[in-house]
N, C-alpha and C. Protein backbone atom coordinates (compact mmCIF):
# COMPACT_ATOMS: atom_id res chain seq x y z
N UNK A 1 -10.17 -14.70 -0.01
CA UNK A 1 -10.55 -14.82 -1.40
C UNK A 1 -9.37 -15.40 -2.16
N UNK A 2 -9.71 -16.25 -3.33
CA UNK A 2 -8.53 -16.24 -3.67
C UNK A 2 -8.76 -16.44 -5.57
N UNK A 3 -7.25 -15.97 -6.09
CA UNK A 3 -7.72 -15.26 -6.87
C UNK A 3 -6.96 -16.47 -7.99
N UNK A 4 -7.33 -16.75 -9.23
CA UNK A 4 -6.90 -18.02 -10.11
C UNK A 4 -6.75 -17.51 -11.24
N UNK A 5 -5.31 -17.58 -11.61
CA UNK A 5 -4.94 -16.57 -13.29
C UNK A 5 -4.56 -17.98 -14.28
N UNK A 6 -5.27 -18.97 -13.84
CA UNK A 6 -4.75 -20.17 -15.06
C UNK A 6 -3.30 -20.62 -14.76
N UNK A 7 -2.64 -20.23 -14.13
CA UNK A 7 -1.02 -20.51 -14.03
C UNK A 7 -1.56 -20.61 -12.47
N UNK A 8 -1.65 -20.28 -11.64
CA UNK A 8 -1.25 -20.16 -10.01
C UNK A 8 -2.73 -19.40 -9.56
N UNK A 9 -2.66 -20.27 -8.13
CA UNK A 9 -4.04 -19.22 -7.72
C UNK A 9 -2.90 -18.62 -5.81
N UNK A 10 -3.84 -17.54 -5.67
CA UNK A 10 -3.46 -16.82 -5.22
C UNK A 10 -4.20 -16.53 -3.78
N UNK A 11 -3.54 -16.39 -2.58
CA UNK A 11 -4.91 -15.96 -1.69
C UNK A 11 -4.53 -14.75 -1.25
N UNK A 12 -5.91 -14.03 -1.19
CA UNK A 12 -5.94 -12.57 -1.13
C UNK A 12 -7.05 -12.38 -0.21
N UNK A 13 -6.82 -11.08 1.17
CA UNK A 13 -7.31 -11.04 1.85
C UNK A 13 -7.63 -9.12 1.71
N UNK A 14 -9.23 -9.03 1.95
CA UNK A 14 -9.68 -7.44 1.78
C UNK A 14 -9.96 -7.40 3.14
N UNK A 15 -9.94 -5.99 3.31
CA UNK A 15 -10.57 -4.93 4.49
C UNK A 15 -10.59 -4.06 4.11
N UNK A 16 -12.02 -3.45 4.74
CA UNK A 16 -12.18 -1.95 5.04
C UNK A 16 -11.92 -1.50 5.92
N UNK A 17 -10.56 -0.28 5.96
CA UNK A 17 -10.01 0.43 7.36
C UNK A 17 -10.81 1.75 6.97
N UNK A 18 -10.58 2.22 8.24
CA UNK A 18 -10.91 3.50 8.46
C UNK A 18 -9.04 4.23 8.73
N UNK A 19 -8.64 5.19 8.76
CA UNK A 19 -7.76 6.04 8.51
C UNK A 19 -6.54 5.42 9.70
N UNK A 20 -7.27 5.83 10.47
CA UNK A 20 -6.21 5.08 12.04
C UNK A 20 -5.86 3.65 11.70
N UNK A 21 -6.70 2.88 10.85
CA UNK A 21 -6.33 1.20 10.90
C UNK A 21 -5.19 1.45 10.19
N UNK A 22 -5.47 2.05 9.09
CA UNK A 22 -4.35 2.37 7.38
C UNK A 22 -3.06 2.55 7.92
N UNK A 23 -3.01 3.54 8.75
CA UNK A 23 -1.36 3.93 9.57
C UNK A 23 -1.28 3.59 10.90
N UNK A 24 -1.83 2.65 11.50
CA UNK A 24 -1.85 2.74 12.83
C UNK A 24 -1.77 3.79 13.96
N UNK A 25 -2.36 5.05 13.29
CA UNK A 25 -1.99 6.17 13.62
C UNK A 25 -1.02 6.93 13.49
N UNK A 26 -0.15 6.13 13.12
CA UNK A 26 1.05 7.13 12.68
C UNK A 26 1.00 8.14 11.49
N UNK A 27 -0.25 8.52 10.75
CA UNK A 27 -0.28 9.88 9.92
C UNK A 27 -0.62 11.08 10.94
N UNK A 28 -1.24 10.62 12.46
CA UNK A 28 -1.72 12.00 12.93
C UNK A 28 -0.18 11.81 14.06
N UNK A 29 0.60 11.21 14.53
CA UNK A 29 1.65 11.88 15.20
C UNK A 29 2.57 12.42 14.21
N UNK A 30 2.58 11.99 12.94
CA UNK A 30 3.68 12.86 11.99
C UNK A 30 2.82 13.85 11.37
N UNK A 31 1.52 14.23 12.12
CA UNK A 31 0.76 15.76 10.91
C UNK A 31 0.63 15.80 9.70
N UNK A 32 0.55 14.39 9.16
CA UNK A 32 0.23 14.23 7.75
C UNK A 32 -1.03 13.36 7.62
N UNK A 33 -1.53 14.05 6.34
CA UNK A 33 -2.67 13.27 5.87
C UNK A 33 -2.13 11.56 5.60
N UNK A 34 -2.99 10.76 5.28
CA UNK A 34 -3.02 9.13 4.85
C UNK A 34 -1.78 9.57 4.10
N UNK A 35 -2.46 9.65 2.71
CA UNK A 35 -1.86 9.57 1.44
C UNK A 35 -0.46 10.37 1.47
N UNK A 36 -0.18 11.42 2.27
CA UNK A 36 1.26 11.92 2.52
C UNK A 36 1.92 10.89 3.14
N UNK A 37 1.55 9.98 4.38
CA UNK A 37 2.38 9.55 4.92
C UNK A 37 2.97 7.98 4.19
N UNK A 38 1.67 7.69 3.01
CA UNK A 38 2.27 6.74 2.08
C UNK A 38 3.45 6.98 0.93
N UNK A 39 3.22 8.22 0.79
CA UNK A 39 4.26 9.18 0.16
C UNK A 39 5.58 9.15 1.02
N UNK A 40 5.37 9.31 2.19
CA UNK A 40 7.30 9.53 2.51
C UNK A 40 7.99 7.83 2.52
N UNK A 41 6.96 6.99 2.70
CA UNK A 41 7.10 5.47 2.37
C UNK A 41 8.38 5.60 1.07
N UNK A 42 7.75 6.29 -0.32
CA UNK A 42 8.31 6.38 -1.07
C UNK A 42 9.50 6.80 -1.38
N UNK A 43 9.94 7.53 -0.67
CA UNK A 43 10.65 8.73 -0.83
C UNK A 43 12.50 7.71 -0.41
N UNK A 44 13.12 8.28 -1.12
CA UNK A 44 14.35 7.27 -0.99
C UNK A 44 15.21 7.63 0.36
N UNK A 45 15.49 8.78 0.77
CA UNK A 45 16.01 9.37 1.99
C UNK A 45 15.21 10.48 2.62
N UNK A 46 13.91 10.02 3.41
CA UNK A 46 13.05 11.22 3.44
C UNK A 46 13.49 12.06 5.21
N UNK A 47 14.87 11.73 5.98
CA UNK A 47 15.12 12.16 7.22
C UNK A 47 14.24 11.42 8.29
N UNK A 48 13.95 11.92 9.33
CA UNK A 48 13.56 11.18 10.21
C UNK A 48 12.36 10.79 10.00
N UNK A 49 11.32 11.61 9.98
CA UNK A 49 9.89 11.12 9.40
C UNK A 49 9.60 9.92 8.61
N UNK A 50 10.83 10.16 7.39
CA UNK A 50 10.84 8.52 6.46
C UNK A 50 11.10 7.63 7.35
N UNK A 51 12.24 7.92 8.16
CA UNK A 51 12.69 6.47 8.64
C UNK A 51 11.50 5.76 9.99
N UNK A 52 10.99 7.10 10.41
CA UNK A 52 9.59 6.63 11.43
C UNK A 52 8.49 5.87 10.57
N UNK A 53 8.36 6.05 9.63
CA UNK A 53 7.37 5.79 8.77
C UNK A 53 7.99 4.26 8.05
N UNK A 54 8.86 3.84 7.62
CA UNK A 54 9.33 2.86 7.05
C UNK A 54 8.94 1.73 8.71
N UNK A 55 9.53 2.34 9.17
CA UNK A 55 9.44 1.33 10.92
C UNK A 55 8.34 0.93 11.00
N UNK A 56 7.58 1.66 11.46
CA UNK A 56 6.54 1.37 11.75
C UNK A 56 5.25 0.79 10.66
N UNK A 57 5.71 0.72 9.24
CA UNK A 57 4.82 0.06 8.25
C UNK A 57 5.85 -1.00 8.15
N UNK A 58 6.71 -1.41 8.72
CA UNK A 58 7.27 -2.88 8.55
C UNK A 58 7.64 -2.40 6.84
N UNK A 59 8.29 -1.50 6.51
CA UNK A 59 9.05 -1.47 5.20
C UNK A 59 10.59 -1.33 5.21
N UNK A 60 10.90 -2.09 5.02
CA UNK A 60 12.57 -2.41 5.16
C UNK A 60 13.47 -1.70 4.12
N UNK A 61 14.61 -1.89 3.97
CA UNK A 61 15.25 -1.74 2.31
C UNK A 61 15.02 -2.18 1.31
N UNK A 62 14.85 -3.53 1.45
CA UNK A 62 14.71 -4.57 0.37
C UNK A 62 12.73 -4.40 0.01
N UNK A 63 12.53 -3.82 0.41
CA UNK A 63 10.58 -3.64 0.01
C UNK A 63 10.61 -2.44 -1.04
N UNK A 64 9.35 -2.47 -1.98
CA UNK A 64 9.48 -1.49 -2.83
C UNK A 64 8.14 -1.20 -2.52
N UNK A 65 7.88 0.10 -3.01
CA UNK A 65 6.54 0.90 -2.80
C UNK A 65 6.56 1.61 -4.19
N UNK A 66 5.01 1.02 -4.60
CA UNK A 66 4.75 1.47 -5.92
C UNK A 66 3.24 2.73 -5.76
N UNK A 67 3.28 3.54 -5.88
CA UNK A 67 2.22 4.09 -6.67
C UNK A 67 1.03 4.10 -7.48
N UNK A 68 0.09 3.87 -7.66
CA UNK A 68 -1.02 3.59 -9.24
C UNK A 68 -2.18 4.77 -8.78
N UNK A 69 -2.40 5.18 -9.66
CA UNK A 69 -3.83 6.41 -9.58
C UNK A 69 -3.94 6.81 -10.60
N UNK A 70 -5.40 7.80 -10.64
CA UNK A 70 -6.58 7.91 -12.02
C UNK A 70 -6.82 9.04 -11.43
N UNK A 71 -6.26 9.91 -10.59
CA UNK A 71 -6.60 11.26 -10.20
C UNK A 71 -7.66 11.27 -9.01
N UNK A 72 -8.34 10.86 -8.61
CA UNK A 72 -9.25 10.34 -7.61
C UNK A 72 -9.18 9.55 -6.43
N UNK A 73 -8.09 8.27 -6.91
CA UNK A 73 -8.34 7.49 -6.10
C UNK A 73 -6.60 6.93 -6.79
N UNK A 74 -6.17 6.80 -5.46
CA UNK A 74 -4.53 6.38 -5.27
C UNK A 74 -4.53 4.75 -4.78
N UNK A 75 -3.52 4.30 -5.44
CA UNK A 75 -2.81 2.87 -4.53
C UNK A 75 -1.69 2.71 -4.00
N UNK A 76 -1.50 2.56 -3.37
CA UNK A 76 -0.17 2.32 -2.50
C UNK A 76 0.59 0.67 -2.71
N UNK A 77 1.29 0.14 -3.04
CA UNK A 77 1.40 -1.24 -3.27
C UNK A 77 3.02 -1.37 -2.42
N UNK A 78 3.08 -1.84 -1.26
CA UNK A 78 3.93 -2.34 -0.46
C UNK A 78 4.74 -3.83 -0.91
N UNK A 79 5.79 -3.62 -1.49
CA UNK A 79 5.93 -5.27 -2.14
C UNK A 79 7.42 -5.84 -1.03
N UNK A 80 7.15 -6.56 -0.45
CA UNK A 80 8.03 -7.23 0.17
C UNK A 80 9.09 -8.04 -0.70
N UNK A 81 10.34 -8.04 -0.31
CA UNK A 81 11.23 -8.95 -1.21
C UNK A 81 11.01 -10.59 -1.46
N UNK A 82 10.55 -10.76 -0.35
CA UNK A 82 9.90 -12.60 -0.80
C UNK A 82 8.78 -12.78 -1.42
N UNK A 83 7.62 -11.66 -1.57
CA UNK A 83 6.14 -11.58 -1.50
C UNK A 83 5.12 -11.65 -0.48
N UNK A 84 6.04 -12.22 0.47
CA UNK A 84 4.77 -12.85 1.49
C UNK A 84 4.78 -11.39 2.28
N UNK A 85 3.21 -11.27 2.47
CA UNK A 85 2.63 -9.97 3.31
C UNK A 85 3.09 -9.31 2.74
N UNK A 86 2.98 -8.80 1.38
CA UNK A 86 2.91 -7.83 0.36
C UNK A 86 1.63 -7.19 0.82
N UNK A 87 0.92 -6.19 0.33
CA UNK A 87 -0.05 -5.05 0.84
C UNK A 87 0.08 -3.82 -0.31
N UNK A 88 -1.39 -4.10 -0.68
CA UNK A 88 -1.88 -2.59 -1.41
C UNK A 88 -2.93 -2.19 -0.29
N UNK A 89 -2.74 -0.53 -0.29
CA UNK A 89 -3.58 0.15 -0.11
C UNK A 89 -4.49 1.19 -0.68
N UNK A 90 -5.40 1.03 -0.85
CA UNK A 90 -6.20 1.96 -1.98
C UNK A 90 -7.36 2.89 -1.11
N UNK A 91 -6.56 4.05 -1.60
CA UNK A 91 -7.52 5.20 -0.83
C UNK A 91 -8.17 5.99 -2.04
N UNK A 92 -9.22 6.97 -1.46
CA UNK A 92 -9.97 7.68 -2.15
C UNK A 92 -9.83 9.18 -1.79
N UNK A 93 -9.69 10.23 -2.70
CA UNK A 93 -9.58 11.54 -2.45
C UNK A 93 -10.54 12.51 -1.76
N UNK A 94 -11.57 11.78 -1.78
CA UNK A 94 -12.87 12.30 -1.14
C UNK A 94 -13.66 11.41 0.06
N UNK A 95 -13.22 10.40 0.08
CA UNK A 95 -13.58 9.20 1.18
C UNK A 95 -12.65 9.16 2.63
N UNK A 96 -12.80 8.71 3.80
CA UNK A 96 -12.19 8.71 4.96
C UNK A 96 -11.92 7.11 4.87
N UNK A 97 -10.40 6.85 4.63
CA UNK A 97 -10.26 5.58 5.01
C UNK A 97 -9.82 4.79 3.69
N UNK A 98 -10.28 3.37 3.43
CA UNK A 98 -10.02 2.61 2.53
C UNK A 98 -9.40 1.55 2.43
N UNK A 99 -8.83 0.90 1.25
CA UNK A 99 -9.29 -1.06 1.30
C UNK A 99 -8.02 -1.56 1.25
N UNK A 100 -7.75 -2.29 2.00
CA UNK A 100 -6.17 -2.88 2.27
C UNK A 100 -6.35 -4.78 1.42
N UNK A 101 -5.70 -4.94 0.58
CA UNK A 101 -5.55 -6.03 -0.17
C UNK A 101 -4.43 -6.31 0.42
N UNK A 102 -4.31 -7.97 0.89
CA UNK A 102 -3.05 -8.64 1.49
C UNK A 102 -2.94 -9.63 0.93
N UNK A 103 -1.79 -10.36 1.10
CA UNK A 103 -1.42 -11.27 0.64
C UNK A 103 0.07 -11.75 0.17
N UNK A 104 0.25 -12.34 -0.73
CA UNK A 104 1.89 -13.16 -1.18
C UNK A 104 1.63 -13.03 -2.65
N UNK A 105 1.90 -11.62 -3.05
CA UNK A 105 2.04 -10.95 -4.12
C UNK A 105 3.55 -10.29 -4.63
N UNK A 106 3.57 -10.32 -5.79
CA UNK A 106 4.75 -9.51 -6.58
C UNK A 106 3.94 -8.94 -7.47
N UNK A 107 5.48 -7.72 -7.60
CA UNK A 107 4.80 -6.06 -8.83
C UNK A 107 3.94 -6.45 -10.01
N UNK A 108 4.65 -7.82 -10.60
CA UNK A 108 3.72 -7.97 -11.82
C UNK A 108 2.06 -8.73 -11.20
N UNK A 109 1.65 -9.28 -10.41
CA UNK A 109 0.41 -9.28 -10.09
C UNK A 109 -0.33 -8.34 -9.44
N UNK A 110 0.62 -7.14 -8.48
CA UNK A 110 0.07 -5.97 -8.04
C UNK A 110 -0.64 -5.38 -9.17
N UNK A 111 0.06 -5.04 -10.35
CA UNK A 111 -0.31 -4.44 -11.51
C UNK A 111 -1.43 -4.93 -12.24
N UNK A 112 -1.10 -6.30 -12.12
CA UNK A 112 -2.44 -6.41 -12.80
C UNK A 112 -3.43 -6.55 -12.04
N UNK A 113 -3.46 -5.96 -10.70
CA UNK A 113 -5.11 -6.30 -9.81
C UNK A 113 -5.11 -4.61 -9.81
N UNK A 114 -3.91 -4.08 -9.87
CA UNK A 114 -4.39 -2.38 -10.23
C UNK A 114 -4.52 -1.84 -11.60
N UNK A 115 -4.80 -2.65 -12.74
CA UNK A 115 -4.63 -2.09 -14.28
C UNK A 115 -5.73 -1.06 -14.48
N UNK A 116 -6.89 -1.43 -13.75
CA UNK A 116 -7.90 -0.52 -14.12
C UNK A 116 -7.92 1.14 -13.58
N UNK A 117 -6.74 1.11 -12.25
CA UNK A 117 -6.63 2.19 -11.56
C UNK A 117 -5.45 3.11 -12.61
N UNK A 118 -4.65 3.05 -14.01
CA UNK A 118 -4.03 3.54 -15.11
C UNK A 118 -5.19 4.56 -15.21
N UNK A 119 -4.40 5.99 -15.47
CA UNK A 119 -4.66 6.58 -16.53
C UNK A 119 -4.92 6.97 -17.52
C-alpha cells in the first residue's frame, strides 16, 4: 500500500500475525505475554531478558521504541535510525495476535498513522 501526504508518498506494508509471528516466539521462551515482551523492548537497561529481546527483534541502540494506546488497544512503533524497516505493531487487549505495519518510516509519520490511537 502506499500511502501519499502531498509532500512524499510512502510504501507501507500490513499483516495479520497471530502471537508467535509478532515475537517469533520469543514472548513464550521469556514467560511473557506479547505486550510485556514489547515493553522490555522499551526499557533502557532491562538485564538479560532486554538484551534477548532487543536481539532477537533486530533493535539495536540507535532504534527507538515508542508506545501509543487508548486503553484497549496498544502500539508498539520500532523506529530504526535510517527509517528503513521501521515497524509498528498494534495489538489488542482482548484479541490474540495483531497488525504489523512496515515500512521506511520516521516518529513524525509513525504518529501521524497512530493519531487516532491518543487518548
Amino acid at each position: 500500500m502506499q500511502l501519499h501526504d502531498g509532500e512524499q508518498t510512502t510504501d507501507l506494508t500490513f499483516s495479520r500475525l497471530d502471537d508467535q509471528m509478532l515475537t517469533g516466539g520469543l514472548h513464550e521462551h521469556l514467560g511473557k505475554s506479547v505486550s510485556e515482551t514489547f515493553e522490555l523492548l522499551r526499557q533502557s537497561n532491562g538485564g538479560e531478558k532486554h538484551d534477548l529481546a532487543r536481539e532477537v527483534m533486530d533493535v539495536d541502540q540507535n532504534a527507538t521504541v515508542r508506545v501509543y494506546g487508548n486503553g484497549q488497544s496498544k502500539a508498539y512503533a520500532l523506529l530504526r535510525e535510517s527509517g528503513k524497516y521501521s515497524s509498528i505493531f498494534m495489538l489488542h487487549k482482548d484479541r490474540e495476535g495483531g497488525i504489523k505495519i512496515g515500512g521506511e518510516f520516521d516518529q513524525h509519520l509513525a504518529e501521524r498513522l497512530l493519531s487516532a490511537m491518543r487518548p
